[in-house]
C-alpha atoms as a PDB file:
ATOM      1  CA  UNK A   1     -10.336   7.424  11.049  1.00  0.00           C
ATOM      2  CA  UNK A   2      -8.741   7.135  14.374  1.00  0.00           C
ATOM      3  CA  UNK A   3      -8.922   3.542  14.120  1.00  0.00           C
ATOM      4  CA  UNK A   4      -7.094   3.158  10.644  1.00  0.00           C
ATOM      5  CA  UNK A   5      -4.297   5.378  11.867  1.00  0.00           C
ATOM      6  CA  UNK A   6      -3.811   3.189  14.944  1.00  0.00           C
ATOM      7  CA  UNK A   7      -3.691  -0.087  12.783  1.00  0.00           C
ATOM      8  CA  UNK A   8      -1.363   1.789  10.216  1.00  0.00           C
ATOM      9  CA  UNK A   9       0.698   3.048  12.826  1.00  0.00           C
ATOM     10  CA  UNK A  10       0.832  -0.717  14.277  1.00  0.00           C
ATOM     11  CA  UNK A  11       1.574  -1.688  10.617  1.00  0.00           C
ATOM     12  CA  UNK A  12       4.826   0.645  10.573  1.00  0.00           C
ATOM     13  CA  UNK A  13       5.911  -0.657  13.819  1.00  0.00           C
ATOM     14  CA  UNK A  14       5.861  -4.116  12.082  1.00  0.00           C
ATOM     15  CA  UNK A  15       8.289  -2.828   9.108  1.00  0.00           C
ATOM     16  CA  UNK A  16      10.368  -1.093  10.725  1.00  0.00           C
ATOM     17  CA  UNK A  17      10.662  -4.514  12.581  1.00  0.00           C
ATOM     18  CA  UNK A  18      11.298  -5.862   8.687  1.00  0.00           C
ATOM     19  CA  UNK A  19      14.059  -3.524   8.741  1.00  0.00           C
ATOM     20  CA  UNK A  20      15.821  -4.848  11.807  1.00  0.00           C
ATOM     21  CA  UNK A  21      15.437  -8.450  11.039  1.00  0.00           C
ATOM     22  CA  UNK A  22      16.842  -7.495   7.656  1.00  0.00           C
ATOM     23  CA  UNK A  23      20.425  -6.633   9.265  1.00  0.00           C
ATOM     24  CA  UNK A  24      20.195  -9.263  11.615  1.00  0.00           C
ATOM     25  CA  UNK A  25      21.647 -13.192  10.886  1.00  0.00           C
ATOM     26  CA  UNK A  26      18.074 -15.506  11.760  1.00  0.00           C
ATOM     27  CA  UNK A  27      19.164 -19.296  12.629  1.00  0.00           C
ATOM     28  CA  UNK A  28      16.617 -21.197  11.481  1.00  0.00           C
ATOM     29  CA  UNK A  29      14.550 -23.406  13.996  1.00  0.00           C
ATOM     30  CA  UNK A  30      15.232 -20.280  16.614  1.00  0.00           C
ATOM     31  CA  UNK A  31      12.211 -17.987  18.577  1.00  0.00           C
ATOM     32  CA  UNK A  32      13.690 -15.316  16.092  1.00  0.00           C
ATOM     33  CA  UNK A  33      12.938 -17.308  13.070  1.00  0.00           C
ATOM     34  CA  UNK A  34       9.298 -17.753  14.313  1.00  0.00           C
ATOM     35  CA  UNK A  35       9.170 -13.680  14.728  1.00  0.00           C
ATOM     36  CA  UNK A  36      10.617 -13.098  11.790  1.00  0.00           C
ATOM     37  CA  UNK A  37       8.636 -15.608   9.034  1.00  0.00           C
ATOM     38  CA  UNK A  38       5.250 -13.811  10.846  1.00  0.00           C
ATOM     39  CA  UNK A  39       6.572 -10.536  10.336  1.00  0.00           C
ATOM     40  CA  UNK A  40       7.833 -11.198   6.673  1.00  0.00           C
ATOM     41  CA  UNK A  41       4.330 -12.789   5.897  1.00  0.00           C
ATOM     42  CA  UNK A  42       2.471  -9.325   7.257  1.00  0.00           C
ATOM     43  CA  UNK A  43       5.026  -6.988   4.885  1.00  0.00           C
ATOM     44  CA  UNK A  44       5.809  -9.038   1.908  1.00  0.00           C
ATOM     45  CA  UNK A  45       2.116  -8.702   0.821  1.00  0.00           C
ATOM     46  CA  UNK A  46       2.886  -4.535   0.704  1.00  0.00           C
ATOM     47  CA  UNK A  47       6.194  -4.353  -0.199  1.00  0.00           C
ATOM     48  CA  UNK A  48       6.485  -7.171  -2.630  1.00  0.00           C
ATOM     49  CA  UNK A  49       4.286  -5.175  -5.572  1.00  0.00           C
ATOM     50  CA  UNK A  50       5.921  -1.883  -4.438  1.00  0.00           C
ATOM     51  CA  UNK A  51       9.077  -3.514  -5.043  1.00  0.00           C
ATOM     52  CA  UNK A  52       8.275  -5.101  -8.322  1.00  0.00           C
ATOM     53  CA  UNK A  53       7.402  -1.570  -9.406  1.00  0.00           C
ATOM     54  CA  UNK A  54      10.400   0.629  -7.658  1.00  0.00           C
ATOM     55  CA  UNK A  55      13.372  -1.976  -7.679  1.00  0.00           C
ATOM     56  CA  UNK A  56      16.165  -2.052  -4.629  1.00  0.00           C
ATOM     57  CA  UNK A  57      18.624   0.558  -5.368  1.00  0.00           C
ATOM     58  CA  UNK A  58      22.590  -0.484  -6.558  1.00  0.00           C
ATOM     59  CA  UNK A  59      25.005   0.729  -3.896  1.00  0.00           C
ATOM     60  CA  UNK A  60      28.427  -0.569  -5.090  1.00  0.00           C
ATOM     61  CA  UNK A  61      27.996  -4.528  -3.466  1.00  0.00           C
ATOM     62  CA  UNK A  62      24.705  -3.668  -1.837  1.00  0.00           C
ATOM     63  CA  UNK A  63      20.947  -2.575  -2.809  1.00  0.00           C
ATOM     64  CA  UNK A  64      18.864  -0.356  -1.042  1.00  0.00           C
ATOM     65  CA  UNK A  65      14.960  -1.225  -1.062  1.00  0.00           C
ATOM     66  CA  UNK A  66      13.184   1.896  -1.070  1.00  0.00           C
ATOM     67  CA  UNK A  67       9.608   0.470  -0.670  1.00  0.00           C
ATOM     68  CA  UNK A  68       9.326   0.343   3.151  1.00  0.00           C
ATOM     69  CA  UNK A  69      10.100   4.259   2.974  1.00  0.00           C
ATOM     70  CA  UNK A  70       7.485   4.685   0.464  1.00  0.00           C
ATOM     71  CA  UNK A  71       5.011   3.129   2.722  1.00  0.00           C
ATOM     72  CA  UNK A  72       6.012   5.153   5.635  1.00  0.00           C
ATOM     73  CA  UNK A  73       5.803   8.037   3.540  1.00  0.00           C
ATOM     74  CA  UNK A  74       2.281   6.673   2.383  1.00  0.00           C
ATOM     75  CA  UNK A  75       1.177   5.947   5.973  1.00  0.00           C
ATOM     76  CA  UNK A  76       1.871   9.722   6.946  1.00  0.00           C
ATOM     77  CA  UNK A  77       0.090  11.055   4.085  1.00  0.00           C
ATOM     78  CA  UNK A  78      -2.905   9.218   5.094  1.00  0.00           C
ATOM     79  CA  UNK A  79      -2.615  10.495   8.912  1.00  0.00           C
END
């Protein structure tokens, strides 16, 4: 069990990296791009049925995607 928690705890370390890149303005062909398209490819497999079930959230001009904090919240319930 310690093992999964360590590998889910790496795996929240990795979206909350999601999160960042999400605010941040990639240039393709950059290091960053590189970091980010691995990153997206180990998330997108989670969050992209969480957020076909749970949509992003309307905020005026913005949406808020709630399905990283449901897998934190998931992750913590497990550990």
């Amino acid at each position: 069990m310690a093992l999964i928690c360590t590998l889910l705890g790496i795996y929240s370390w990795i979206i909350f990296a999601r999160i960042i890149l999400s605010w941040v303005r990639v240039e393709p062909g950059t290091g960053l791009a590189s970091v980010a398209s691995v990153v997206y490819n180990l998330t997108e497999p989670v969050l992209g049925p969480i957020r076909a079930v749970i949509p992003p959230m309307r905020l005026g001009v913005a949406a808020l995607d709630l399905s990283p904090l449901l897998v934190f919240l998931v992750i913590m319930i497990i550990c």
